[in-house]
Protein backbone atom coordinates (compact mmCIF):
# COMPACT_ATOMS: atom_id res chain seq x y z
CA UNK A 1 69.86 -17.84 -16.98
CA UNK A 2 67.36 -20.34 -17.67
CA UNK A 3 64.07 -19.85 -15.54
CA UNK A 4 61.69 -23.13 -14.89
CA UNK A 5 57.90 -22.33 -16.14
CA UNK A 6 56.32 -25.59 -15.17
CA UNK A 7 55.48 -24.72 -12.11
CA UNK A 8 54.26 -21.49 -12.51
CA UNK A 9 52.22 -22.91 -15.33
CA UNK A 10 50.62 -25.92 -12.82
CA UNK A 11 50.30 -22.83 -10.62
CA UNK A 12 47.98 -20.15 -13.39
CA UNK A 13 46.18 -24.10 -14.70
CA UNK A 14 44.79 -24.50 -10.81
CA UNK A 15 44.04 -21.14 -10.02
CA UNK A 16 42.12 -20.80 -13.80
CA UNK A 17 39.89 -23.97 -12.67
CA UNK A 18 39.14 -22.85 -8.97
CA UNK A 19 37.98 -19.46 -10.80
CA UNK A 20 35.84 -21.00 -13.06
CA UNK A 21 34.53 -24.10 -10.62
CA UNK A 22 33.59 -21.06 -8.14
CA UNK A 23 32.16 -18.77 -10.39
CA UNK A 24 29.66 -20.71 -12.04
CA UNK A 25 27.72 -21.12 -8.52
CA UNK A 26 24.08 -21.64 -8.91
CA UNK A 27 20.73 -21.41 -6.70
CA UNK A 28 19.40 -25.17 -6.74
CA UNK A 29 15.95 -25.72 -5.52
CA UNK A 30 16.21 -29.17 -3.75
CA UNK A 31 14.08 -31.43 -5.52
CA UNK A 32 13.60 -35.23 -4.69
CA UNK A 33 15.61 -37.84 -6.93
CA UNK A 34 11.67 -39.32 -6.96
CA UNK A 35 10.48 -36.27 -9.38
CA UNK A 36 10.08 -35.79 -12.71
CA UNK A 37 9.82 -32.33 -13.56
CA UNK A 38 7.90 -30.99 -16.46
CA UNK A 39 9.91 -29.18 -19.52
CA UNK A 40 9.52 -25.87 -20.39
CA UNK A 41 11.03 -22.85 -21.56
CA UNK A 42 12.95 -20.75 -18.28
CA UNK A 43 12.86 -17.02 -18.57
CA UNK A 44 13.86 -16.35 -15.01
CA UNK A 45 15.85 -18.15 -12.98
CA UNK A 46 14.14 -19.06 -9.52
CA UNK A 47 15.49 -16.92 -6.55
CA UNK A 48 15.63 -17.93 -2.93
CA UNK A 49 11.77 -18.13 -1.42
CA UNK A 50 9.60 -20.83 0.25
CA UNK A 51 9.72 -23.92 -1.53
CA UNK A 52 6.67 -26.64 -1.84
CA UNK A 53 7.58 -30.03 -2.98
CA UNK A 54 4.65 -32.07 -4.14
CA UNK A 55 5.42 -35.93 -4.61
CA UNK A 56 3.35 -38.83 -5.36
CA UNK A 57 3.04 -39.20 -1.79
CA UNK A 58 2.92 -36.16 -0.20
CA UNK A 59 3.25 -32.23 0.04
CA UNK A 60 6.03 -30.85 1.66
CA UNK A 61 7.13 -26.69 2.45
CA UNK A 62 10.63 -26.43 3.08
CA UNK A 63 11.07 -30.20 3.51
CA UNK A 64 8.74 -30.55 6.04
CA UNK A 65 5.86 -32.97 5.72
CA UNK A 66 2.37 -31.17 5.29
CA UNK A 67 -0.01 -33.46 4.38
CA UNK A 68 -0.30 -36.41 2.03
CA UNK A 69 -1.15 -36.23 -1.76
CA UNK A 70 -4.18 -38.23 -1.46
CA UNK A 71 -5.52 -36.51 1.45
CA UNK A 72 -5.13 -33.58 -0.69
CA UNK A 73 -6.82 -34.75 -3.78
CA UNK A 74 -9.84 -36.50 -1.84
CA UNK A 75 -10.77 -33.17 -0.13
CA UNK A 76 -13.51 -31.29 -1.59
CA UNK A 77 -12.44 -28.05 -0.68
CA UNK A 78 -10.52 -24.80 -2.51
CA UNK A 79 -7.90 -24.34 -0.06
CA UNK A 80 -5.87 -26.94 1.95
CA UNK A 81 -6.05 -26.04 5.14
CA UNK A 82 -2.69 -28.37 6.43
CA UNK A 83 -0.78 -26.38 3.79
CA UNK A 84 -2.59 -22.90 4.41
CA UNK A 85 -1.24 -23.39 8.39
CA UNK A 86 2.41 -24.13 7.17
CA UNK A 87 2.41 -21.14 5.07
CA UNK A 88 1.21 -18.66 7.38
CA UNK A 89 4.79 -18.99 9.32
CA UNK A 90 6.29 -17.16 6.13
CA UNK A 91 6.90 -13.31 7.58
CA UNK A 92 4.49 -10.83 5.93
CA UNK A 93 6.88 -7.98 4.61
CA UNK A 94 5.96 -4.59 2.57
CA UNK A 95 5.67 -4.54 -1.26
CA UNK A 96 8.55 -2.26 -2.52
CA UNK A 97 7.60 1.30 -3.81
CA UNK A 98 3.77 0.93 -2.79
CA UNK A 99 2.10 3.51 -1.17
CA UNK A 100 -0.54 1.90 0.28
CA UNK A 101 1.62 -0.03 2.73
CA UNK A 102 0.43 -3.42 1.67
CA UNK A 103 2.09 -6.70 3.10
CA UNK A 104 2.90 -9.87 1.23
CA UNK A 105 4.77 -12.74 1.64
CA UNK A 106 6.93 -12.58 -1.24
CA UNK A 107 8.03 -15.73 -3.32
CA UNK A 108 6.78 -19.44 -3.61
CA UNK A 109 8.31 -22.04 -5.59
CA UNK A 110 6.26 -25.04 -6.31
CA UNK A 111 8.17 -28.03 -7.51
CA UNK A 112 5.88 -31.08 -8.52
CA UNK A 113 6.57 -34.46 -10.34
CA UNK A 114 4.93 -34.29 -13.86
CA UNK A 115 2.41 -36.61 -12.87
CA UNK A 116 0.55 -34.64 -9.98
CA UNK A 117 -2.66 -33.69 -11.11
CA UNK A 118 -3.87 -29.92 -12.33
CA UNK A 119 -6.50 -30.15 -10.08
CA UNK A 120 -4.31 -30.63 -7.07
CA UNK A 121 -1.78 -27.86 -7.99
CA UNK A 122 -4.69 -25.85 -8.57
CA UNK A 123 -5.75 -26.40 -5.17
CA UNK A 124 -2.00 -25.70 -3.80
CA UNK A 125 -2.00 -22.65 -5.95
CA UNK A 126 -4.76 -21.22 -5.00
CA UNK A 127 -3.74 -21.90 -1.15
CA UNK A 128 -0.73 -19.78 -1.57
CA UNK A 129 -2.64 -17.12 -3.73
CA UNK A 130 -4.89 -17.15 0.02
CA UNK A 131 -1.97 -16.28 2.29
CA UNK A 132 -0.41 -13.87 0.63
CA UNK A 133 2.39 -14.69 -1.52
CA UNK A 134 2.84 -12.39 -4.30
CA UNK A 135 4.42 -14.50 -6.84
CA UNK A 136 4.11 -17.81 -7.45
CA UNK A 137 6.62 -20.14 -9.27
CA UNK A 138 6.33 -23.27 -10.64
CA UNK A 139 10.08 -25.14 -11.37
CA UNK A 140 10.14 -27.14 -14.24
CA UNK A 141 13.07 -28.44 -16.70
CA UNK A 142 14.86 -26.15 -19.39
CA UNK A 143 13.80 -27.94 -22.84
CA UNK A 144 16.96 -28.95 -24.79
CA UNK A 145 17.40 -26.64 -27.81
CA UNK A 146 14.77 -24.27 -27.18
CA UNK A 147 15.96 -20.58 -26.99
CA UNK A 148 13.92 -17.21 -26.60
């Protein structure tokens, strides 16, 4: 009796790379082919929130267009109040294990080309810090070769 293998061989080979090709699913945070993203070292991997792309050109939440970058930068003012109002449609929800019943709005990611100014995602920061959001993430690049 002589039994053909190469089959169930080509058979095990496909089913081995559709395991692998499926499990190794990852969150991406969209971020425009036009950024540059600043290299760091990751500790956490980002988890599924609001997202705010800054660009050259202009500030977007959820890839919606806020405002512009240079409107941004030219006003003289702590918060930005285009990018306060786009926030503020994020649901409040209840910090877990707090007695005191306090609200937040969870998670933003920022996600900024390299070349933004501090100054500017200071302002942006400091916006989301204003309505609510209890953490605040900025995405940047794993450095090549650098381990914790």
């Amino acid at each position: 009796m002589v039994i053909n293998i190469v089959s169930l061989i080509d058979i095990f080979a496909m089913l081995v790379f559709y395991l692998l090709v499926n499990a190794l699913v990852v969150e991406v945070i969209p971020s425009p082919r036009s950024l540059t993203l600043p290299e760091s070292v990751i500790k956490d991997q980002p988890r599924l929130s609001v997202t705010i792309v800054v660009t050259p050109d202009s500030i977007l939440v959820d890839n919606q267009p806020v405002m512009s970058t240079a409107q941004a930068l030219a006003a003289d003012v702590k918060l930005l109040a285009p990018l306060k109002s786009a926030l503020l449609l994020a649901p409040l929800m209840q910090v877990e294990g707090d007695a005191q019943n306090r609200l937040t709005r969870g998670e933003v990611n920022i996600v900024a080309d390299k070349s933004i100014p501090y100054r500017l995602l200071k302002k942006v920061m400091a916006t989301c810090t204003d309505t609510r959001f209890a953490r605040i993430s900025l995405a940047v690049v794993e450095k090549k070769g650098s381990s914790l």
